[in-house]
N, C-alpha and C. Protein backbone atom coordinates (compact mmCIF):
# COMPACT_ATOMS: atom_id res chain seq x y z
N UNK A 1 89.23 84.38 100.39
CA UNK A 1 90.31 85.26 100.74
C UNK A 1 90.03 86.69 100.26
N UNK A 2 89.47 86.88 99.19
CA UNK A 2 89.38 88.36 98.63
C UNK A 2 88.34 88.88 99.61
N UNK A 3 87.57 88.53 100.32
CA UNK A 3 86.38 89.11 100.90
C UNK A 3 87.14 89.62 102.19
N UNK A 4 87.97 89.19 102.86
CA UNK A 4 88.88 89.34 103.61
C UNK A 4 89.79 90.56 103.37
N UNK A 5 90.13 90.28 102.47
CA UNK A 5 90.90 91.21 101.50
C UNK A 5 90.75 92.80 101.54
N UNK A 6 89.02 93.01 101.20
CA UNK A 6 88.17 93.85 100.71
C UNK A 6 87.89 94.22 102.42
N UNK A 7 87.71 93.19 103.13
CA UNK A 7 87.39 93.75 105.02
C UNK A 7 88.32 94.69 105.27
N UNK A 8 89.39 93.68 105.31
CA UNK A 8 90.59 94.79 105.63
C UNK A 8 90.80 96.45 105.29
N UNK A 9 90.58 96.32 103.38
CA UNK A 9 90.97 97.66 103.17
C UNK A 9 89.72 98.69 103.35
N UNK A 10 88.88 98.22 103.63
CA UNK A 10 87.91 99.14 104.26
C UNK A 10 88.00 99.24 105.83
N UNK A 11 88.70 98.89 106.61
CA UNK A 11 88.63 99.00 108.02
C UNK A 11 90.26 99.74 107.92
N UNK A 12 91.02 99.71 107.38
CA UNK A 12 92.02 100.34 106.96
C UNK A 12 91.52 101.80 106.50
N UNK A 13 90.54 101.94 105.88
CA UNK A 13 90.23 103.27 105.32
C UNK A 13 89.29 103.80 106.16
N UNK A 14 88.74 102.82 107.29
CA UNK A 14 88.07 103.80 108.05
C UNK A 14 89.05 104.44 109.36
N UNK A 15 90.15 103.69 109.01
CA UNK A 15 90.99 103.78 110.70
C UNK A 15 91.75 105.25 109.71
N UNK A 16 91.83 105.31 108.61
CA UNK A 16 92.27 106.69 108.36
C UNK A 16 91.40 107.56 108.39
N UNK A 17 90.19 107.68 107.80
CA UNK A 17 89.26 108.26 107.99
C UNK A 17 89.00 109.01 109.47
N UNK A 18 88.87 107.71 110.75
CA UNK A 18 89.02 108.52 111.91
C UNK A 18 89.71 109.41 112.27
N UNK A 19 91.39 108.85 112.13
CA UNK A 19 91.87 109.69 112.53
C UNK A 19 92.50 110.76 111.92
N UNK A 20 91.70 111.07 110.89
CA UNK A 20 91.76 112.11 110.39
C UNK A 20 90.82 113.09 110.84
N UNK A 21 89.90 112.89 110.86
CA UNK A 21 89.01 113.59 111.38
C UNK A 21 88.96 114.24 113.42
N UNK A 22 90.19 113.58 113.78
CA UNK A 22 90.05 112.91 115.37
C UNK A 22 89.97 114.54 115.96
N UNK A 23 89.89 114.87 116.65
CA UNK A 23 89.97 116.07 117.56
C UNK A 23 90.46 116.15 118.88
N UNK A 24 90.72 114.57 119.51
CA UNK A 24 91.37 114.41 120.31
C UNK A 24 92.20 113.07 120.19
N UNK A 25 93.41 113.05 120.88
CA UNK A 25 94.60 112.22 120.63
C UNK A 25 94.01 110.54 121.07
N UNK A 26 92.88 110.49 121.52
CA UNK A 26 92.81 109.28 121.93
C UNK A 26 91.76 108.48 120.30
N UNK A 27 91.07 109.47 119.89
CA UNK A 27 90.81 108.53 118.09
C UNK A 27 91.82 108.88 117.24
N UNK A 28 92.45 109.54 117.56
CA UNK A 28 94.01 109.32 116.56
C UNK A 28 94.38 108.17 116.78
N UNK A 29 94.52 107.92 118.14
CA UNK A 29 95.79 106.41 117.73
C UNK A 29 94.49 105.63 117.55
N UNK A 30 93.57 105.33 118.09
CA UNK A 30 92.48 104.33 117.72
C UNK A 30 92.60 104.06 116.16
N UNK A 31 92.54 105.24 115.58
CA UNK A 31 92.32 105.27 113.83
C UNK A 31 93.54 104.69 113.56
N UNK A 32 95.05 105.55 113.90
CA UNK A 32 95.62 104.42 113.80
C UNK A 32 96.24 103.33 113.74
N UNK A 33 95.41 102.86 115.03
CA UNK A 33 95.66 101.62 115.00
C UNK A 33 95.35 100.86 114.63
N UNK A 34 93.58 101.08 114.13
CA UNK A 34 93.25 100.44 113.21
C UNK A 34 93.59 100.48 111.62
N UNK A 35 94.18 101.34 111.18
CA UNK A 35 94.73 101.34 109.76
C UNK A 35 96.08 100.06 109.96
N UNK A 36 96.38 100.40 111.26
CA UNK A 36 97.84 99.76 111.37
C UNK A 36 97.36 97.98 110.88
N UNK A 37 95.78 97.96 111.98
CA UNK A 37 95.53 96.16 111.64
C UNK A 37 95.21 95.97 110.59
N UNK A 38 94.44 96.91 110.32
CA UNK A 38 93.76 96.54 108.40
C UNK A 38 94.95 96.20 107.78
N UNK A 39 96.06 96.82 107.20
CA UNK A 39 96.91 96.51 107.01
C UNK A 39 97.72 95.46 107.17
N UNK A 40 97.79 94.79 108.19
CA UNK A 40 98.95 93.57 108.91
C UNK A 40 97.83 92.82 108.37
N UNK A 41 96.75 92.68 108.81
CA UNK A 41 95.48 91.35 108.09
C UNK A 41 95.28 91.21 106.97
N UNK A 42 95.60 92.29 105.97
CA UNK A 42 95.99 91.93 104.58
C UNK A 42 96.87 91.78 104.84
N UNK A 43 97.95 91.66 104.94
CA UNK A 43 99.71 90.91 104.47
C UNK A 43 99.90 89.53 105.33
N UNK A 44 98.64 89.75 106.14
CA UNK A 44 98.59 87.75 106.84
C UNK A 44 97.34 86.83 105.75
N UNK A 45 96.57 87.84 105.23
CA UNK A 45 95.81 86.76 104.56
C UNK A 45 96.61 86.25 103.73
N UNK A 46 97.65 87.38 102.78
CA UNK A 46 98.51 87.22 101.53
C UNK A 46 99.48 85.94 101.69
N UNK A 47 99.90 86.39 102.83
CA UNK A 47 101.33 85.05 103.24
C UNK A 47 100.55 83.56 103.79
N UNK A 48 98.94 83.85 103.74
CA UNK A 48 98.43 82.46 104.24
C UNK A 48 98.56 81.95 103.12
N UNK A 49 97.74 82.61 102.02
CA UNK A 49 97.65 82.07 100.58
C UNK A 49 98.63 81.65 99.99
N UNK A 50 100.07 82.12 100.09
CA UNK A 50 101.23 81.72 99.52
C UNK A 50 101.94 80.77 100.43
N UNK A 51 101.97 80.53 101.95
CA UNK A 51 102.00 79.26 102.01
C UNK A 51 101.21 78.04 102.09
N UNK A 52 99.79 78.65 101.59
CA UNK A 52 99.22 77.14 101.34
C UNK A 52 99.69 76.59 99.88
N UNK A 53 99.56 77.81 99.04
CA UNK A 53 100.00 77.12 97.54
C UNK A 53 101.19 76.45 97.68
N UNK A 54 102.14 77.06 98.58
CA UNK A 54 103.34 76.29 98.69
C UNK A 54 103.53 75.00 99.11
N UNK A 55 102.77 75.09 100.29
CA UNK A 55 102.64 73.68 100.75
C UNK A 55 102.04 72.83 99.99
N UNK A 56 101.38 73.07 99.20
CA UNK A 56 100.75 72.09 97.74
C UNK A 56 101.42 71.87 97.22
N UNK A 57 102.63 72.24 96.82
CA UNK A 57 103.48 71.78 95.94
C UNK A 57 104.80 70.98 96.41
N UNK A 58 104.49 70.73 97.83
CA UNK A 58 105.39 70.02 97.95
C UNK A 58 105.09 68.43 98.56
C-alpha cells in the first residue's frame, strides 16, 4: 500500500507541477486533473486499508 501511496503523491505533484507551468488551458486541466486523481487514489488506497482491517475484525 505505501508504494501506492508514494505513486500517487508524486503523480499528484506532477499534475501540479504541469499545470503550473501550462501556457495553454488544455495542460491546465490535464494537470489538474491529474492532481485531482493522485489525490482520490490516495484516499481509495486509505479506505481500502481500513476496510480490510475492519473486515478482520469482524
Amino acid at each position: 500500500m505505501i508504494y501506492f501511496m508514494a505513486l500517487s503523491a508524486i503523480i499528484a505533484l506532477v499534475g501540479l507541477v504541469a499545470a503550473a507551468a501550462a501556457q495553454e488551458t488544455s495542460l491546465l486541466v490535464f494537470g489538474l486533473a491529474l492532481f485531482v486523481f493522485g489525490v482520490l487514489f490516495a484516499l481509495l488506497q486509505v479506505k481500502h486499508h481500513f476496510d480490510a482491517q475492519d473486515a478482520g475484525r469482524h
